[in-house]
Protein backbone atom coordinates (compact mmCIF):
# COMPACT_ATOMS: atom_id res chain seq x y z
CA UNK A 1 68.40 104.81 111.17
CA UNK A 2 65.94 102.05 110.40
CA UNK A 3 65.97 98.28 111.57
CA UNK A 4 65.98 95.83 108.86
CA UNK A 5 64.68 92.13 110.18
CA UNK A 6 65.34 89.81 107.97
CA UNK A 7 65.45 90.46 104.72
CA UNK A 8 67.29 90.56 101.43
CA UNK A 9 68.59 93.39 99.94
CA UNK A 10 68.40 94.67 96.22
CA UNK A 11 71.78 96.15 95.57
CA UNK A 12 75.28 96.32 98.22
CA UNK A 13 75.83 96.01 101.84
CA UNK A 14 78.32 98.38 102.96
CA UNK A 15 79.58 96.60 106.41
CA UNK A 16 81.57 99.16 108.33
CA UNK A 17 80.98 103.36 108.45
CA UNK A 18 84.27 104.46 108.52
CA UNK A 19 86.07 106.41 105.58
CA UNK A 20 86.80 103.25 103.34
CA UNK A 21 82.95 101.42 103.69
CA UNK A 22 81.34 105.43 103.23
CA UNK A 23 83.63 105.94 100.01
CA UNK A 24 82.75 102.30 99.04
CA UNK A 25 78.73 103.56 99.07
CA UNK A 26 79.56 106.75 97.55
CA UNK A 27 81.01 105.56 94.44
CA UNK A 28 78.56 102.28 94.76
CA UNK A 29 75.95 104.96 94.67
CA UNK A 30 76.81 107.43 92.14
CA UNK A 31 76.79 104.48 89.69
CA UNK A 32 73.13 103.85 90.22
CA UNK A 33 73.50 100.51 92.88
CA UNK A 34 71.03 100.98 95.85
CA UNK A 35 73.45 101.12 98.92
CA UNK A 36 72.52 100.39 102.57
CA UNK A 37 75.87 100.90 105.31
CA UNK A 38 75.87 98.68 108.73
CA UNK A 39 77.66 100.68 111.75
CA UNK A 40 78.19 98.68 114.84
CA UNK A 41 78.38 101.81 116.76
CA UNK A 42 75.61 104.24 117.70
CA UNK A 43 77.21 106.89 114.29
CA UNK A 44 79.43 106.69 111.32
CA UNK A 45 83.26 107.60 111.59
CA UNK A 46 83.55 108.08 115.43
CA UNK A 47 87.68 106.99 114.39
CA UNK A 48 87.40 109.52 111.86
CA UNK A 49 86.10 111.95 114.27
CA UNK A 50 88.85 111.12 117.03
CA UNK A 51 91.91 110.65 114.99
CA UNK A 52 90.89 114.31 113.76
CA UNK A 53 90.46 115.95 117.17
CA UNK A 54 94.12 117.36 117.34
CA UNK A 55 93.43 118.80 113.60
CA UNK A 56 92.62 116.04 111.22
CA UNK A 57 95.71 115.04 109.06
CA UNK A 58 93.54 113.83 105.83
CA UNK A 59 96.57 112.87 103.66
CA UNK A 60 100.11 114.34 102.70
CA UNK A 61 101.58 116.50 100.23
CA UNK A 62 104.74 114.37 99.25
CA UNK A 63 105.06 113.38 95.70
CA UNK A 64 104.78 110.05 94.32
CA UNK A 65 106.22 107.64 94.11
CA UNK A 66 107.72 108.31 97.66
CA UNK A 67 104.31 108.69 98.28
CA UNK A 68 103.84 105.09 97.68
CA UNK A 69 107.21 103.80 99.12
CA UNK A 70 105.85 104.91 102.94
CA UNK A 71 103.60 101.61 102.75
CA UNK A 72 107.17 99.34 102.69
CA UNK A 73 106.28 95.55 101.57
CA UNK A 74 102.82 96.79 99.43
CA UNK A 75 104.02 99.77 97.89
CA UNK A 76 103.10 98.23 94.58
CA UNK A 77 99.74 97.23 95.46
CA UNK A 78 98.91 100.33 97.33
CA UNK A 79 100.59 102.44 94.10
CA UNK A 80 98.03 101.15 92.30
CA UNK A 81 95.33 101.90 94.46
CA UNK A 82 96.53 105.45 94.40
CA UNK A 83 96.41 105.61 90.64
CA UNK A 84 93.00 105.93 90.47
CA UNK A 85 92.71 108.09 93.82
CA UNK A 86 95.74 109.52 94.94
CA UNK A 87 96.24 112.62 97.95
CA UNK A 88 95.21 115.07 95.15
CA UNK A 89 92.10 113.35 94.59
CA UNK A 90 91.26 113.32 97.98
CA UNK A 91 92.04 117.03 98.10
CA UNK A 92 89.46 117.61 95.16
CA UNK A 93 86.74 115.32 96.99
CA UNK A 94 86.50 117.07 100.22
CA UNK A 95 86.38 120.12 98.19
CA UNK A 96 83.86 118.81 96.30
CA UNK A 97 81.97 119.37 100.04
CA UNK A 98 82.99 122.92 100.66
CA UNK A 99 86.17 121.82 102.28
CA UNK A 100 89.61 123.34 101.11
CA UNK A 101 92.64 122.15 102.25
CA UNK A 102 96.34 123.34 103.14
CA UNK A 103 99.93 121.74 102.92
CA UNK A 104 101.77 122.70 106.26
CA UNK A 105 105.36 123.15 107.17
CA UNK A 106 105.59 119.09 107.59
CA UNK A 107 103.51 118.19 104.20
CA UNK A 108 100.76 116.90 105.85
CA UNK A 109 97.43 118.30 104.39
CA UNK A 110 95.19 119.95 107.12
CA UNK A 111 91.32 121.39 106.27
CA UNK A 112 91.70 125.01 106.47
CA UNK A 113 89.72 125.12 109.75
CA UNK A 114 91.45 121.49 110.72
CA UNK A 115 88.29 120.01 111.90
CA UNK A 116 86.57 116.64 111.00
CA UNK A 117 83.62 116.84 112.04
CA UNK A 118 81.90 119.81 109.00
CA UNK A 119 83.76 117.30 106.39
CA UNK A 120 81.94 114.35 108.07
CA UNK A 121 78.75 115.80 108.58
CA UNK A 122 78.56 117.02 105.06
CA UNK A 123 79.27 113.70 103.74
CA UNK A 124 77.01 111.84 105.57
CA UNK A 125 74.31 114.53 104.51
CA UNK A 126 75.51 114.08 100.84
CA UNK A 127 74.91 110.31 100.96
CA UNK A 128 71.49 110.35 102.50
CA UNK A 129 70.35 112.76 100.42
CA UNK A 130 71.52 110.19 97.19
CA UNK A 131 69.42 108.02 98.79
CA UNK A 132 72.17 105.37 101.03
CA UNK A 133 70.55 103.93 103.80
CA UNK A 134 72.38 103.86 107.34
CA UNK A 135 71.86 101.08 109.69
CA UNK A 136 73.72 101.91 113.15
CA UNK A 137 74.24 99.54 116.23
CA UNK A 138 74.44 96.21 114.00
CA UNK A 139 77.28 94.38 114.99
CA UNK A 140 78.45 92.11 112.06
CA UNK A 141 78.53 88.27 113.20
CA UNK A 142 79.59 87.12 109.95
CA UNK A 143 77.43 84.33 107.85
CA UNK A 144 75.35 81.95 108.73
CA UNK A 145 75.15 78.43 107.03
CA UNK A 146 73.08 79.67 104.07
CA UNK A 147 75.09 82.40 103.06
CA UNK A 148 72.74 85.79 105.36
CA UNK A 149 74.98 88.26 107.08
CA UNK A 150 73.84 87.84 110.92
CA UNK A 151 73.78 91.46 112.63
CA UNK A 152 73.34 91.80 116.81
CA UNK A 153 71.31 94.35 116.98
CA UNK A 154 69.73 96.28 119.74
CA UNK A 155 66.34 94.61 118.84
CA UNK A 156 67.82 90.69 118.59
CA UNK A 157 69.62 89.46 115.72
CA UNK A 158 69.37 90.01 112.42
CA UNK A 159 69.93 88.48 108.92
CA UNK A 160 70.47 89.71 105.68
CA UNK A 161 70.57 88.74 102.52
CA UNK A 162 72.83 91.20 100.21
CA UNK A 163 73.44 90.58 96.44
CA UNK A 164 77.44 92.04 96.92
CA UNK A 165 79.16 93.37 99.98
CA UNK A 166 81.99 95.52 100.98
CA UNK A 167 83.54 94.34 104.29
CA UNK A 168 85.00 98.03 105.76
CA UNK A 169 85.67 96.68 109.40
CA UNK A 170 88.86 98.71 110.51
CA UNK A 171 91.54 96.76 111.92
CA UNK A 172 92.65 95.94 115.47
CA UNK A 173 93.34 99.22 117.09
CA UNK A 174 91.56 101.87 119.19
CA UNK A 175 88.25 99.02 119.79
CA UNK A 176 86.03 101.30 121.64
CA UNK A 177 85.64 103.08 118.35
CA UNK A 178 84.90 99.67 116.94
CA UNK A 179 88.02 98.39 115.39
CA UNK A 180 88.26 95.21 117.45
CA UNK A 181 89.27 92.64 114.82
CA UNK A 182 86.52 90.17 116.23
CA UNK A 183 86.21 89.80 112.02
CA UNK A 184 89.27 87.56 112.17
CA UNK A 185 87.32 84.82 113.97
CA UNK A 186 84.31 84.57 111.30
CA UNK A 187 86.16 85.21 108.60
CA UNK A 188 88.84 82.68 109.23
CA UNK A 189 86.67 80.30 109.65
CA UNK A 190 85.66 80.76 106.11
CA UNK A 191 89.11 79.81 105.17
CA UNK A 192 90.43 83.38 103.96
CA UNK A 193 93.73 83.99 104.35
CA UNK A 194 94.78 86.63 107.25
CA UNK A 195 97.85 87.89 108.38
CA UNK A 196 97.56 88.22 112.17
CA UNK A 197 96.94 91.83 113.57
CA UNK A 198 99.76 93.40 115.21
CA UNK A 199 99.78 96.94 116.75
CA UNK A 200 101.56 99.62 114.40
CA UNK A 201 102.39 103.54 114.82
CA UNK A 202 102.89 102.02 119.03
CA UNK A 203 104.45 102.82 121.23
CA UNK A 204 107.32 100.37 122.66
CA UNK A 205 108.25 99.18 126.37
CA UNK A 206 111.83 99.83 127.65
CA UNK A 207 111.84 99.20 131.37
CA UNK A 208 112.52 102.58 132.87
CA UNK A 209 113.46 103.45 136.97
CA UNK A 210 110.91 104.56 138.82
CA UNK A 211 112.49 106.93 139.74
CA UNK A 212 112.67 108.27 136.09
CA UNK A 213 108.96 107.56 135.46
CA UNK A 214 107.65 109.38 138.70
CA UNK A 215 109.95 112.55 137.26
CA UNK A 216 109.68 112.26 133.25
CA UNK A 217 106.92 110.01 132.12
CA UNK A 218 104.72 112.02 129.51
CA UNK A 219 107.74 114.92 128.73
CA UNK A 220 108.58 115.06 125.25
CA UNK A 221 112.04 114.81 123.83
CA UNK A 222 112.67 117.68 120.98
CA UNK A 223 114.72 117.75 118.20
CA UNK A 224 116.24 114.33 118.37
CA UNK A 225 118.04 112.07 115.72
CA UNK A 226 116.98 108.12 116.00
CA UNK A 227 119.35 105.55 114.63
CA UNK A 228 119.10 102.02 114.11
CA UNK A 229 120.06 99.39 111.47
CA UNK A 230 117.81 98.35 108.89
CA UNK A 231 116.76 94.87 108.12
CA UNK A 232 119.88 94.58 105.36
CA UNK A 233 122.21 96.31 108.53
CA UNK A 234 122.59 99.07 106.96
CA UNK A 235 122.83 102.55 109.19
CA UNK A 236 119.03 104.65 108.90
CA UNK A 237 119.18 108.01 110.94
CA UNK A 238 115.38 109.97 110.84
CA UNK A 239 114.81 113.38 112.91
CA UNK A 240 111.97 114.54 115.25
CA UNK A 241 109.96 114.60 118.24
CA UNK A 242 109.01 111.68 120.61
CA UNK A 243 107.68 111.56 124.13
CA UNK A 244 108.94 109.74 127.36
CA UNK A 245 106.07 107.37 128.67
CA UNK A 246 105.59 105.38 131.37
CA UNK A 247 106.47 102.35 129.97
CA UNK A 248 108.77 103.68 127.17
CA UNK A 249 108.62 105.49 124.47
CA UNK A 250 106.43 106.92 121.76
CA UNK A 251 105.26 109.69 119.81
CA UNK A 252 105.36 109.98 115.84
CA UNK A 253 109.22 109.82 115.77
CA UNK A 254 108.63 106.17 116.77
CA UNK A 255 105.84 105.56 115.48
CA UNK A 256 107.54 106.39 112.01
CA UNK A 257 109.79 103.20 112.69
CA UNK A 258 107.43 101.20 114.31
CA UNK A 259 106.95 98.61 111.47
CA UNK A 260 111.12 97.84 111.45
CA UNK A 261 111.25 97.99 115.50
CA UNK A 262 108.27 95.58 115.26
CA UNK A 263 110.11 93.52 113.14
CA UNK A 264 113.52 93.56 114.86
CA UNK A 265 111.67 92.31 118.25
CA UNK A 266 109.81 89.46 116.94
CA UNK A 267 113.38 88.13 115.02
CA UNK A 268 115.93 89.49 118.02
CA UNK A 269 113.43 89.47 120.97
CA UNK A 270 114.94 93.15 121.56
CA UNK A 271 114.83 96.06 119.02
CA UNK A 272 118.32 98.64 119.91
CA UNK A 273 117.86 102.43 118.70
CA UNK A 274 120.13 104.98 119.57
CA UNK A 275 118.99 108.76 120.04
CA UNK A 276 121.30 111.75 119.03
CA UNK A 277 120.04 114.21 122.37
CA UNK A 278 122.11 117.02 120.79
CA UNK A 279 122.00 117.13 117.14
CA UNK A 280 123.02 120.60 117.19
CA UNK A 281 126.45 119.73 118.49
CA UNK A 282 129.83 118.30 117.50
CA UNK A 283 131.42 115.31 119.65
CA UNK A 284 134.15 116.99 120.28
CA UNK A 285 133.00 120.21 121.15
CA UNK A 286 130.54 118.09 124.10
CA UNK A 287 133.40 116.47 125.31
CA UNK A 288 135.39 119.71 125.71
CA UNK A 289 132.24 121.33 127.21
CA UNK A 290 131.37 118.79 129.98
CA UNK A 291 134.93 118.24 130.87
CA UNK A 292 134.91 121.79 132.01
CA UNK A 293 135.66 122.56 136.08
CA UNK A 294 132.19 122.08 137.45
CA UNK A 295 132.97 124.98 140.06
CA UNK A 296 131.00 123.97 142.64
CA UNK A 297 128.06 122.80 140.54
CA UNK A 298 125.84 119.17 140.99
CA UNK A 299 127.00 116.75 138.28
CA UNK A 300 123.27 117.05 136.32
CA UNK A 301 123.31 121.55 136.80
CA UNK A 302 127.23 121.06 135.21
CA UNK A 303 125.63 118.75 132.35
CA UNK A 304 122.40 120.95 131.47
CA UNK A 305 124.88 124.26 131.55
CA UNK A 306 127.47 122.56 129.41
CA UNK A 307 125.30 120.32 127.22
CA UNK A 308 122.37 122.48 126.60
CA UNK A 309 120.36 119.51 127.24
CA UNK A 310 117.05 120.21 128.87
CA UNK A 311 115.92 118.24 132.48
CA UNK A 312 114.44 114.83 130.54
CA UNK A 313 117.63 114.39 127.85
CA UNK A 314 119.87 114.86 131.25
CA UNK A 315 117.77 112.44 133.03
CA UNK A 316 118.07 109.97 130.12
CA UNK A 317 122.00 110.33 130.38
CA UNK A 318 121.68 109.60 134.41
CA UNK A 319 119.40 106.68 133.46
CA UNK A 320 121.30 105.08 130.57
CA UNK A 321 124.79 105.63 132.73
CA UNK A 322 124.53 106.02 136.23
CA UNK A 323 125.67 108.54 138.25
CA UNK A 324 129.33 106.96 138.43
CA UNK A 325 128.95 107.32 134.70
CA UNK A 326 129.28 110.60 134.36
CA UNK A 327 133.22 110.91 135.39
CA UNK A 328 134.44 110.31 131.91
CA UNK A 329 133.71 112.96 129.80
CA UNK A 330 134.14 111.04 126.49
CA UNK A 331 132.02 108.56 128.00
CA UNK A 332 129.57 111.34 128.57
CA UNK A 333 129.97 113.26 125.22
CA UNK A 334 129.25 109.45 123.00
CA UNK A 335 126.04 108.78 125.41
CA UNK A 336 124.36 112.09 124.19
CA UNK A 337 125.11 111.94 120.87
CA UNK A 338 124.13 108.24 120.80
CA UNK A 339 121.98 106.93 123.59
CA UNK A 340 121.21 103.56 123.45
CA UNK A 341 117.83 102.32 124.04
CA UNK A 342 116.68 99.11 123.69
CA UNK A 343 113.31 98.52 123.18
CA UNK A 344 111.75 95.35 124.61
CA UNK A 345 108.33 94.76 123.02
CA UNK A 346 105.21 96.81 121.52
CA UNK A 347 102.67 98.39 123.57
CA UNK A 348 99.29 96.65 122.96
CA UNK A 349 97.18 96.81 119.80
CA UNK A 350 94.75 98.30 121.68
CA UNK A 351 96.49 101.05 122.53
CA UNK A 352 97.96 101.68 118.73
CA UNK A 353 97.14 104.37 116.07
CA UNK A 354 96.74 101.74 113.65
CA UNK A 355 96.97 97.85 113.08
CA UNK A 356 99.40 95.79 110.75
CA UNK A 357 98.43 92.28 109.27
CA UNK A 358 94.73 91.57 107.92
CA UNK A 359 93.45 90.08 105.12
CA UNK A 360 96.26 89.22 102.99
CA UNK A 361 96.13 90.96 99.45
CA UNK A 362 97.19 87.51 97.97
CA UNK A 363 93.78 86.27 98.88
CA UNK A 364 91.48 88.74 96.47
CA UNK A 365 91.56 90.26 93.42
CA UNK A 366 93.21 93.49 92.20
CA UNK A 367 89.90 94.57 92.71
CA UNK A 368 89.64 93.97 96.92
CA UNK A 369 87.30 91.12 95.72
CA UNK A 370 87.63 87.51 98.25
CA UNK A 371 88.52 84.93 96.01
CA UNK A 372 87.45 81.87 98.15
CA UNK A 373 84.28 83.47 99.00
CA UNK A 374 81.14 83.37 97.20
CA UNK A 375 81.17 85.71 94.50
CA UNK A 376 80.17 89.23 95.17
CA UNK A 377 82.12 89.94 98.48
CA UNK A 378 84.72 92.96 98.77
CA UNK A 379 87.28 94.27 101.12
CA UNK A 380 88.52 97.78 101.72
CA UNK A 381 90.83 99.81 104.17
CA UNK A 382 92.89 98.78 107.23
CA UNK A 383 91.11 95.53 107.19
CA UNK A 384 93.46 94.34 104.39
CA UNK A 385 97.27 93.26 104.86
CA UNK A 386 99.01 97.05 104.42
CA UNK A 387 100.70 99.44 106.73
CA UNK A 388 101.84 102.86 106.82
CA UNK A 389 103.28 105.70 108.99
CA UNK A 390 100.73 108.41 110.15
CA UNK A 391 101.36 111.81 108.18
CA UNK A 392 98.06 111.26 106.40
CA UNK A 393 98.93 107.85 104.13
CA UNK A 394 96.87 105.77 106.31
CA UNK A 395 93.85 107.87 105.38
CA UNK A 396 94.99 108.06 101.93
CA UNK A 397 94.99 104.34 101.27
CA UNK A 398 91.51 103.77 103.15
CA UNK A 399 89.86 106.06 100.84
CA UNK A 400 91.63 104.58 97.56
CA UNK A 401 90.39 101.23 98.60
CA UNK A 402 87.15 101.89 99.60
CA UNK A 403 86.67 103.78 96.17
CA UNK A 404 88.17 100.26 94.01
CA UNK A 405 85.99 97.91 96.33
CA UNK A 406 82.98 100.22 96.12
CA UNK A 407 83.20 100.47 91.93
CA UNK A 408 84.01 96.78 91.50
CA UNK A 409 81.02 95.66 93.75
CA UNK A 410 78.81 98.05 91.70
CA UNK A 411 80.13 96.56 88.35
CA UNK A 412 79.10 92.66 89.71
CA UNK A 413 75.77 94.09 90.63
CA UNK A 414 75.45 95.97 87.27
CA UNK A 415 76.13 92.61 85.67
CA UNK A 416 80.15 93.51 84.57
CA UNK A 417 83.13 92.15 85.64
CA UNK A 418 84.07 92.75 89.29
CA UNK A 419 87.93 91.81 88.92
């Protein structure tokens, strides 16, 4: 982990050690560029690391090009990005480091043992054995007036002087891990063109009783249908699981729609979804159910018995209608199969899986190359202007970008064209 004081380097500076900036070195590497990565943290892909703890999700089985339509506005950019590393690629490189993979019952792609951390560690291994150097705890500060990267290091700062860069920063999200988006500042100054960070695959704020939050907050809801209107109004539906918050809602159900919700709020001021708590049942058959003699029963026992909705999806009802609510039971019966819910605003960036907005892709080459920079600067992963739901695309697109940026600064360096 050496200190570099000021100094200029002979080949690329990889800024950023998460998976796009250490494919950007690989690649920059194995064509014969000498490669040195800058981590502000203390190690390389703590994200990485985290985002894998639950079993790490490193890209999806679905075929292309519905593949590529899951990143909405840049499925054409990103499309391309994936034809020259796409999820079977990225299947074939981490096997490459002793790591097989598996499709499970959703399509995501798992590691057979579904850690991180032996992929990680053999990668890192691999790349200082081909000779990349890794620079840890320097902060990026952007340039100074001559053109040096400035670093804050633990030793004062730093400048260097690099040839080419790739800029791998991460977006806005999770900022403990580093993703902070402080790069906006420096590199707005610069005049390049950046679509503000927003939070994406968040959760969203409804407003709930407190008396439902002291009961429900962190239960999950199972097995539940989501609609809502797409930006053209026409009727979506999507299946699956969510989870009752404190301050809303969330879980990957929502997080699948989070880009439209997003979108809905910041036209409407208000985003409306309505869950189906009962998919497994008719209308009609509900409403002849709950309209049943309650024999003696409490209005929520007579609703879980003749529902077969579980203690949260009852509460929801109670919340949404009151307990007056509950005399009619067609007014009962359309409530469970279509709750309303109306979301109010995103939870902060901070607290999101990802980030939306970045640098826009309008502002570099098809090669992730700046255009109103000086020559010889690159930009890779969530950084740039893309989204995506989680189900292993985000990981997917990070890689593919890191492995263009990574090539193309190689090829300027070589003396070739870099886009």
């Amino acid at each position: 982990m050496p200190y570099l004081p000021d100094t200029a380097l002979p080949g690329l500076a990889v800024i950023g050690g998460g998976p796009a900036g250490l494919m950007a070195a690989q690649v920059a590497r194995s064509l014969g560029v000498q490669v040195d990565v800058f981590e502000a943290k203390g190690s390389v892909g703590r994200k990485f690391l985290i985002a894998g703890k639950g079993g790490l999700n490193l890209t999806h089985g679905e075929p292309r090009p519905a593949f590529d339509r899951r990143f909405g506005a840049r499925s054409d950019a990103v499309g391309q990005w994936l034809d020259r590393f796409d999820a079977d690629a990225l299947r074939e490189w981490a096997r490459g480091f002793g790591v097989d993979t598996y499709i499970g019952s959703s399509g995501r792609v798992f590691p057979m043992d579904r850690k991180a951390a032996p992929l990680l560690r053999g990668w890192v291994r691999r790349l200082r054995e081909d000779g990349v150097r890794f620079h840890v705890q320097h902060r990026c500060l952007g340039w100074s007036e001559d053109g040096a990267l400035r670093f804050e290091t633990p030793h004062g700062e730093t400048r260097i002087r690099a040839r080419a860069s790739v800029l791998a920063l991460g977006g806005g999200s999770w900022p403990e891990l580093g993703s902070d988006g402080a790069w906006t500042d420096w590199l707005g100054e610069r005049g390049i063109d950046i679509a503000p960070l927003q939070p994406s695959n968040c959760g969203f704020d409804i407003g709930w009783s407190a008396h439902f939050v002291a009961r429900h907050a962190g239960a999950p809801l199972k097995a539940v249908i989501a609609h809502w209107r797409d930006e053209r109004g026409q009727a979506q539906a999507l299946q699956g699981e969510c989870v009752v918050s404190a301050d809303g809602i969330e879980g990957s159900l929502i997080y699948a729609l989070s880009a439209t919700l997003r979108e809905a709020i910041a036209t409407l001021g208000h985003a409306d979804l309505q869950l189906d708590l009962a998919p497994g049942r008719e209308l009609d058959r509900l409403q002849r159910d709950f309209a049943q003699p309650r024999r003696g029963r409490s209005v929520g026992e007579h609703l879980r018995r003749q529902t077969g909705l579980d203690a949260v999806k009852t509460a929801l009802v109670f919340e949404v209608l009151g307990k007056d609510g509950l005399n009619d039971p067609a007014v009962v019966a359309r409530t469970i199969k279509r709750l309303p819910l109306r979301l109010l605003r995103a939870r902060p960036i901070a607290e999101a899986i990802s980030s939306a907005g970045g640098v826009r892709l309008e502002a570099m080459t098809a090669d992730l190359e700046l255009r109103s920079s000086p020559r010889g600067v690159f930009c890779a992963g969530e950084m740039l202007d893309w989204e995506a739901p989680t189900g292993g695309y985000l990981l997917t697109a990070c890689f593919a970008s890191g492995l263009i940026a990574g090539q193309a600064a190689a090829r300027h360096l070589l003396g070739g064209s870099g886009g």
